[in-house]
C-alpha atoms as a PDB file:
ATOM      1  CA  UNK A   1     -47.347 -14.039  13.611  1.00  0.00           C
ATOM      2  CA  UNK A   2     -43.950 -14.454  12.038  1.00  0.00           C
ATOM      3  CA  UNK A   3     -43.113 -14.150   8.811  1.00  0.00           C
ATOM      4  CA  UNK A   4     -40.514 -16.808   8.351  1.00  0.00           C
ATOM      5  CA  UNK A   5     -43.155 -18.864   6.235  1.00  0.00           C
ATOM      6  CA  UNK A   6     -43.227 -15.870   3.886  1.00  0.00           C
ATOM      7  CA  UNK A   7     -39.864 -16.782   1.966  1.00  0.00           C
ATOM      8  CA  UNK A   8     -41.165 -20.694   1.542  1.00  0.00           C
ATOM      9  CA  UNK A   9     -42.555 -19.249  -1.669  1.00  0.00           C
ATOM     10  CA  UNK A  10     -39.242 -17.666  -2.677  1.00  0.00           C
ATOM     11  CA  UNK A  11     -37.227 -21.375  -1.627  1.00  0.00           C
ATOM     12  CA  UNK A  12     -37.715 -22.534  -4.972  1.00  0.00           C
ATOM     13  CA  UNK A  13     -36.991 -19.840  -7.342  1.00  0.00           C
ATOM     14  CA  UNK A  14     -33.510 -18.677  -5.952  1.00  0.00           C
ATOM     15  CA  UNK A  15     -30.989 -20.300  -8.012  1.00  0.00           C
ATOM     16  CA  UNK A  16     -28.120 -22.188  -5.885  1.00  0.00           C
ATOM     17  CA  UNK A  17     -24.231 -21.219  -6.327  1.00  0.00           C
ATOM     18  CA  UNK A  18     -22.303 -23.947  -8.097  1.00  0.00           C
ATOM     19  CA  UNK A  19     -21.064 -26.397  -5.934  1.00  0.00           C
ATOM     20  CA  UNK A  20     -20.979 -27.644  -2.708  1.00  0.00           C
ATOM     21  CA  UNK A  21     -19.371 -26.746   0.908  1.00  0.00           C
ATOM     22  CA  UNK A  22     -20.083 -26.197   4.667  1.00  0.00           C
ATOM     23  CA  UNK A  23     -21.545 -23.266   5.838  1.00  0.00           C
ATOM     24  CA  UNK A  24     -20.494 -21.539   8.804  1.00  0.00           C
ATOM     25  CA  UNK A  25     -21.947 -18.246  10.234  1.00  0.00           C
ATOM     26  CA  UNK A  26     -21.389 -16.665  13.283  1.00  0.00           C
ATOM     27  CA  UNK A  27     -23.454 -14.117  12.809  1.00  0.00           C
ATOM     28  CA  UNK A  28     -26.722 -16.430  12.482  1.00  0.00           C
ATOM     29  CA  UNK A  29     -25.483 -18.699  14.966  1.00  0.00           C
ATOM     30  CA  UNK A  30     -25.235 -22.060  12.704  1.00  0.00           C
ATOM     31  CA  UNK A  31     -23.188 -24.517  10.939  1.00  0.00           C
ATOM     32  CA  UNK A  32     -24.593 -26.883   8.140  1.00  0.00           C
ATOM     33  CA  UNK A  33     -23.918 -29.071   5.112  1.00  0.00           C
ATOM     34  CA  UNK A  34     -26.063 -27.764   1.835  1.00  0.00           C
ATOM     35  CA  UNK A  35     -25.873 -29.655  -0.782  1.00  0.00           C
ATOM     36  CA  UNK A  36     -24.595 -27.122  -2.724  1.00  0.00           C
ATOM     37  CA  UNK A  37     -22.811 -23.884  -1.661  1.00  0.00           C
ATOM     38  CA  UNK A  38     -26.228 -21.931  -0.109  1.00  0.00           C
ATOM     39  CA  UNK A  39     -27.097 -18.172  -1.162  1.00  0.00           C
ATOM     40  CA  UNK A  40     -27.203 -15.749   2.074  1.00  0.00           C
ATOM     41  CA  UNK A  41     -30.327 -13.990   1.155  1.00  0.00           C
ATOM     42  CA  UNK A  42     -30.824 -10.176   2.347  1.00  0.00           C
ATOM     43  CA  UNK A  43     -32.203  -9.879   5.953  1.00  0.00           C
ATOM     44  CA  UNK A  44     -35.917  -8.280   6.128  1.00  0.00           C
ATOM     45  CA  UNK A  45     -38.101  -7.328   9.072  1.00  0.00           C
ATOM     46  CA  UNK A  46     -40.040  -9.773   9.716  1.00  0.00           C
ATOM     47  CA  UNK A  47     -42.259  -8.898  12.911  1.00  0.00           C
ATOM     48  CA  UNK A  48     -43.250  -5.829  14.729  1.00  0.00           C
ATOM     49  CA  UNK A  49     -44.834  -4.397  17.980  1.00  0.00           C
ATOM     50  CA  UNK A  50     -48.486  -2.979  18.049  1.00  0.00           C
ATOM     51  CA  UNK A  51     -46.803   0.334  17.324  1.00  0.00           C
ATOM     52  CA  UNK A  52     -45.478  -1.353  14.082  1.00  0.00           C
ATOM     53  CA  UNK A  53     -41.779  -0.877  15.479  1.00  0.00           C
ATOM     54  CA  UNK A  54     -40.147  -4.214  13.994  1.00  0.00           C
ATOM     55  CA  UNK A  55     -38.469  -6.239  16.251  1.00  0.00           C
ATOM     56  CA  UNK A  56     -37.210  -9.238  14.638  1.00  0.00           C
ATOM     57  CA  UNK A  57     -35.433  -9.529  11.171  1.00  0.00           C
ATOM     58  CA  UNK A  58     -35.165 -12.650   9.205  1.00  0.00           C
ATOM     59  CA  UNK A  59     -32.306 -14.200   6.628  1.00  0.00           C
ATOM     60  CA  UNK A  60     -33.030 -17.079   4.473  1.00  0.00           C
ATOM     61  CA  UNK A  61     -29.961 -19.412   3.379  1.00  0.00           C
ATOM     62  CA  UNK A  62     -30.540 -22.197   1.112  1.00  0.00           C
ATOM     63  CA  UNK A  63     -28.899 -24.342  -1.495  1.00  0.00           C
ATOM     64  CA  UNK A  64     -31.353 -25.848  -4.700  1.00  0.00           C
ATOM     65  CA  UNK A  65     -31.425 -28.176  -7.078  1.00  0.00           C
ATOM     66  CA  UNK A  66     -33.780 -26.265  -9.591  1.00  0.00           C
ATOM     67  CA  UNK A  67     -37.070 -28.306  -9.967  1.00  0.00           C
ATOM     68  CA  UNK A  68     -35.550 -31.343  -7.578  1.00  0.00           C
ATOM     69  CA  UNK A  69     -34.735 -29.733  -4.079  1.00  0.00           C
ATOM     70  CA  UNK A  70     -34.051 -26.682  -1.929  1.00  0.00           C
ATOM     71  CA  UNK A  71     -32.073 -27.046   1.463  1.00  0.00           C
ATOM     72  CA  UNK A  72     -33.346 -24.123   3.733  1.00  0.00           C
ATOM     73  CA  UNK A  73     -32.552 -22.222   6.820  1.00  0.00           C
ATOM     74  CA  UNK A  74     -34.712 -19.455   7.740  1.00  0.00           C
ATOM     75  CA  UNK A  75     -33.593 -17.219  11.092  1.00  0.00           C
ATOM     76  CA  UNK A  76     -35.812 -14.592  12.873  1.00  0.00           C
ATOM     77  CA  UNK A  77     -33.316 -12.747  15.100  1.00  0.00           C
ATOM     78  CA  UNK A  78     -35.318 -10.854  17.548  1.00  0.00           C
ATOM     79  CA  UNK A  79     -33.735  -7.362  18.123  1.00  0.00           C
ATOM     80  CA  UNK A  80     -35.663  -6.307  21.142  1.00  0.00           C
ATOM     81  CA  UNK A  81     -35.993  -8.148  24.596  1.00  0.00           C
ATOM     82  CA  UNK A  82     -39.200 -10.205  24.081  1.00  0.00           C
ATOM     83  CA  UNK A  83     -40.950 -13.476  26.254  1.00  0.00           C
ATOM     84  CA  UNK A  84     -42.100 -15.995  23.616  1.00  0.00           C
ATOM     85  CA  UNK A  85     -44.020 -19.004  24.719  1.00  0.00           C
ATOM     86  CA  UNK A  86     -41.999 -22.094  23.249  1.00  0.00           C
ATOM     87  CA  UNK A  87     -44.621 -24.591  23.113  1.00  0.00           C
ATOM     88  CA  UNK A  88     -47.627 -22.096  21.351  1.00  0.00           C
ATOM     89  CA  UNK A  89     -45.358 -20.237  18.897  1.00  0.00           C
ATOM     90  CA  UNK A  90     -43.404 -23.515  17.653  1.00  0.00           C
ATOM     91  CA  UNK A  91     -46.678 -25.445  16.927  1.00  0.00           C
ATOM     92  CA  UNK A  92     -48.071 -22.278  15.490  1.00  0.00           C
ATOM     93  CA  UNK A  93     -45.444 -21.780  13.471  1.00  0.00           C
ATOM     94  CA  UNK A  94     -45.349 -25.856  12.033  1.00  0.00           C
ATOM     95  CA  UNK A  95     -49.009 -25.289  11.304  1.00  0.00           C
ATOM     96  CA  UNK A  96     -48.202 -22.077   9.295  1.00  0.00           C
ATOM     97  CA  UNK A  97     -45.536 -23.419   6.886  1.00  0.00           C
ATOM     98  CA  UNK A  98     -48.144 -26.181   6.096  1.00  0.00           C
ATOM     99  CA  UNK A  99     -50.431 -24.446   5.289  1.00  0.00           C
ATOM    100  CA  UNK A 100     -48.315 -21.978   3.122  1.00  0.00           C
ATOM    101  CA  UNK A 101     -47.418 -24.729   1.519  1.00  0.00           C
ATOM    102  CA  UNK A 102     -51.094 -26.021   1.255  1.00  0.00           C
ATOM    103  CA  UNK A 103     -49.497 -29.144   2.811  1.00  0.00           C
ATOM    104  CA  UNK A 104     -50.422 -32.298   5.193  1.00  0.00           C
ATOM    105  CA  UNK A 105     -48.151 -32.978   8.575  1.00  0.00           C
ATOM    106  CA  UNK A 106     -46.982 -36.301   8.528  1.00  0.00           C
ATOM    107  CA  UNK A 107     -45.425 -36.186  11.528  1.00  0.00           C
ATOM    108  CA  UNK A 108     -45.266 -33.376  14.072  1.00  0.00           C
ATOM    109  CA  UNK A 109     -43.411 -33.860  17.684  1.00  0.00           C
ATOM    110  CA  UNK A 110     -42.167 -31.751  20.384  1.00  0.00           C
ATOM    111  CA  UNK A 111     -38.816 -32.060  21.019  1.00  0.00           C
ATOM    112  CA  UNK A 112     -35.225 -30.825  22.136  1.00  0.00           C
ATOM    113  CA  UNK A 113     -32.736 -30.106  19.879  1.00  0.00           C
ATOM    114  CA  UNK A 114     -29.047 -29.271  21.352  1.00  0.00           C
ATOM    115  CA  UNK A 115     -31.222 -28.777  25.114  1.00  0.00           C
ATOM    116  CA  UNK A 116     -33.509 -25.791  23.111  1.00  0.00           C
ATOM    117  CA  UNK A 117     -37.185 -26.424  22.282  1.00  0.00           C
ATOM    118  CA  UNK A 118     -38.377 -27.973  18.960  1.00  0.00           C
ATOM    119  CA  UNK A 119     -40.722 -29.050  16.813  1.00  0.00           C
ATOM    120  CA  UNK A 120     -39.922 -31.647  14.419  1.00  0.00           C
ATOM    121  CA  UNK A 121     -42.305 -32.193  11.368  1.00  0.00           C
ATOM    122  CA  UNK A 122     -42.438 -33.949   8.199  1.00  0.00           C
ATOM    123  CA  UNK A 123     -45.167 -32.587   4.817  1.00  0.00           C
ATOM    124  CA  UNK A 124     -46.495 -33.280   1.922  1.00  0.00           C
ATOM    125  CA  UNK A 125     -48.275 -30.831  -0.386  1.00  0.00           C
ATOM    126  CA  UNK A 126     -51.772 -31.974  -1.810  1.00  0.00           C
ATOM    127  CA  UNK A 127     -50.578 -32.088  -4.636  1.00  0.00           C
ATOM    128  CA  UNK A 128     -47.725 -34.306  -3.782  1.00  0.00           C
ATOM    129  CA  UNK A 129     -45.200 -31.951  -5.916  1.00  0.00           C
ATOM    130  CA  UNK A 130     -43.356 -31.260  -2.807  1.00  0.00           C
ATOM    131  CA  UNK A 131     -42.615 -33.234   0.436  1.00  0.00           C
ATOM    132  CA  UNK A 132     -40.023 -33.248   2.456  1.00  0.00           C
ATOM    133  CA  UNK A 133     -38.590 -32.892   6.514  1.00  0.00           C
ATOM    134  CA  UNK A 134     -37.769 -29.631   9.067  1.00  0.00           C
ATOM    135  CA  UNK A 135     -37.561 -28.398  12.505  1.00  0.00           C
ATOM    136  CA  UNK A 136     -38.156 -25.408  13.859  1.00  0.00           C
ATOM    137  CA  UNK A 137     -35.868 -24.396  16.935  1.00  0.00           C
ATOM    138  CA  UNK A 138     -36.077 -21.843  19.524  1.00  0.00           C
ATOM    139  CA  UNK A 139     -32.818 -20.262  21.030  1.00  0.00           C
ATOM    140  CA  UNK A 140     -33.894 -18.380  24.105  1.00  0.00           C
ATOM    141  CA  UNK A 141     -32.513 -15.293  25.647  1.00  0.00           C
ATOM    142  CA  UNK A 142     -33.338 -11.990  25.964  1.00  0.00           C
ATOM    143  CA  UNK A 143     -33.262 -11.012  21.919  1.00  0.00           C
ATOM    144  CA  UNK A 144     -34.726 -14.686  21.159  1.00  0.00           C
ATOM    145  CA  UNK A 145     -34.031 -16.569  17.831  1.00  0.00           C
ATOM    146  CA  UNK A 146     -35.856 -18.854  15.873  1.00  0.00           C
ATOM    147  CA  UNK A 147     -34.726 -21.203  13.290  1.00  0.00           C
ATOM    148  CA  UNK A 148     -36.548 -22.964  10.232  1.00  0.00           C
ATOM    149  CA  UNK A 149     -34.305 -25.407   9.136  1.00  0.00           C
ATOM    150  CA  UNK A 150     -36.497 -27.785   6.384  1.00  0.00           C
ATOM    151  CA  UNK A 151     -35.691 -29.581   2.816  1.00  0.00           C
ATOM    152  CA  UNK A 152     -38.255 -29.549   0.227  1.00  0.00           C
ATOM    153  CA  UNK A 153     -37.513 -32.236  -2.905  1.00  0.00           C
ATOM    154  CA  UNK A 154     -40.070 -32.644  -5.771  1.00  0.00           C
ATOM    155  CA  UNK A 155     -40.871 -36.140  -7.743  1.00  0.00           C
ATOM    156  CA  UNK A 156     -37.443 -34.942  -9.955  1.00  0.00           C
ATOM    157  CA  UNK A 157     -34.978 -35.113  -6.626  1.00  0.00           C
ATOM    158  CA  UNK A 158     -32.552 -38.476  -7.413  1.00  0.00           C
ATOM    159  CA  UNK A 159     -31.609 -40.588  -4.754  1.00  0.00           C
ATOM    160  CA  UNK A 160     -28.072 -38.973  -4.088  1.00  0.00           C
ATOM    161  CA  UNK A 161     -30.319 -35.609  -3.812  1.00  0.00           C
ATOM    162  CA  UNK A 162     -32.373 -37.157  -0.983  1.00  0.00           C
ATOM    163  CA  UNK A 163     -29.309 -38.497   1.007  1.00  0.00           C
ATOM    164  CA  UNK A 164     -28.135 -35.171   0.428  1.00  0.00           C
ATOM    165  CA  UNK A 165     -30.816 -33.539   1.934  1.00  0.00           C
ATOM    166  CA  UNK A 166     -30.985 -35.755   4.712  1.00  0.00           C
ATOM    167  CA  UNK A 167     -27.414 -35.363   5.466  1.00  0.00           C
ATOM    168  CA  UNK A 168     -28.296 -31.359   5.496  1.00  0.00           C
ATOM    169  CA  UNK A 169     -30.803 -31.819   8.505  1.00  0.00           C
ATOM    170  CA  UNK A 170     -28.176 -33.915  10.237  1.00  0.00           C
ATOM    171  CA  UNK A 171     -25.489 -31.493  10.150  1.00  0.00           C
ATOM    172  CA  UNK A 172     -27.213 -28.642  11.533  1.00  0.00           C
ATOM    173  CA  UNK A 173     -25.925 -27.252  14.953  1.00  0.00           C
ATOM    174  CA  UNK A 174     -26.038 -24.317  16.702  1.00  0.00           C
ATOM    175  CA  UNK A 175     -22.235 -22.265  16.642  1.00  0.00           C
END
């Protein structure tokens, strides 16, 4: 299974740049508003073949608010030609960050987002020290990509950090 649910533990101990701006990148295929300039993180492999060749690589990018919030767009950027079934791997993969998360769905839908397939999802952790909204988006082609897009805020996150974040979700698009 992917690994994109394996930096979720990481999203909250990265410390954000200083202040705010739009981020564009070409080379992950996305535009968004963070809430504060994000931090490109290093890309890793993330999944491999039953020869344990990898064939996808993943790149976090996310903005925080230490202890209130953390912005967050995870890509896995196939590098081989591979078939993925939309519908199984995109629930799958919902269910996984919950449960890294030891979290409850709130909301969970099938959806489009800019005419690819989504999930769209909403979570709260058990112990209610983190909630918050994402989506998960598959670009098809050949080399597929999939994108984690989610905001996490804690009891600390103020109001203007929670517009913020909400204003993060909306801004995503594909470049």
């Amino acid at each position: 299974m992917r690994k994109i649910t394996a930096f979720i533990a990481l999203a909250c101990l990265i410390p954000a740049a200083a202040f705010g701006e739009s981020f564009i990148s070409t080379k992950y295929g996305f535009s968004a508003e963070f809430p504060k300039a994000p931090t490109v993180g290093e890309p890793r492999n993330a999944e491999t073949d039953d020869a344990g060749k990898v064939i996808s690589q993943s790149v976090m990018i996310q903005a925080a608010g230490p202890g209130a919030y953390t912005a967050m767009v995870t890509a896995d950027m196939y590098t081989v030609p591979v078939k993925i079934d939309a519908a199984i791997t995109l629930t799958a993969m919902v269910k996984g960050f919950a449960a890294q998360l030891d979290a409850t769905l709130g909301s969970n839908k099938a959806g489009k987002f800019e005419d690819k397939p989504a999930r769209f999802f909403s979570y709260d952790t058990a112990d209610h020290s983190v909630a918050g909204n994402g989506m998960i988006v598959l670009v098809p082609s050949k080399k597929p990509r999939i994108y984690l897009v989610v905001n996490m805020h804690t009891p600390r996150a103020t109001p203007e950090d929670a517009a913020a974040l909400d204003k993060f979700l909306a801004s995503f698009q594909f470049e």
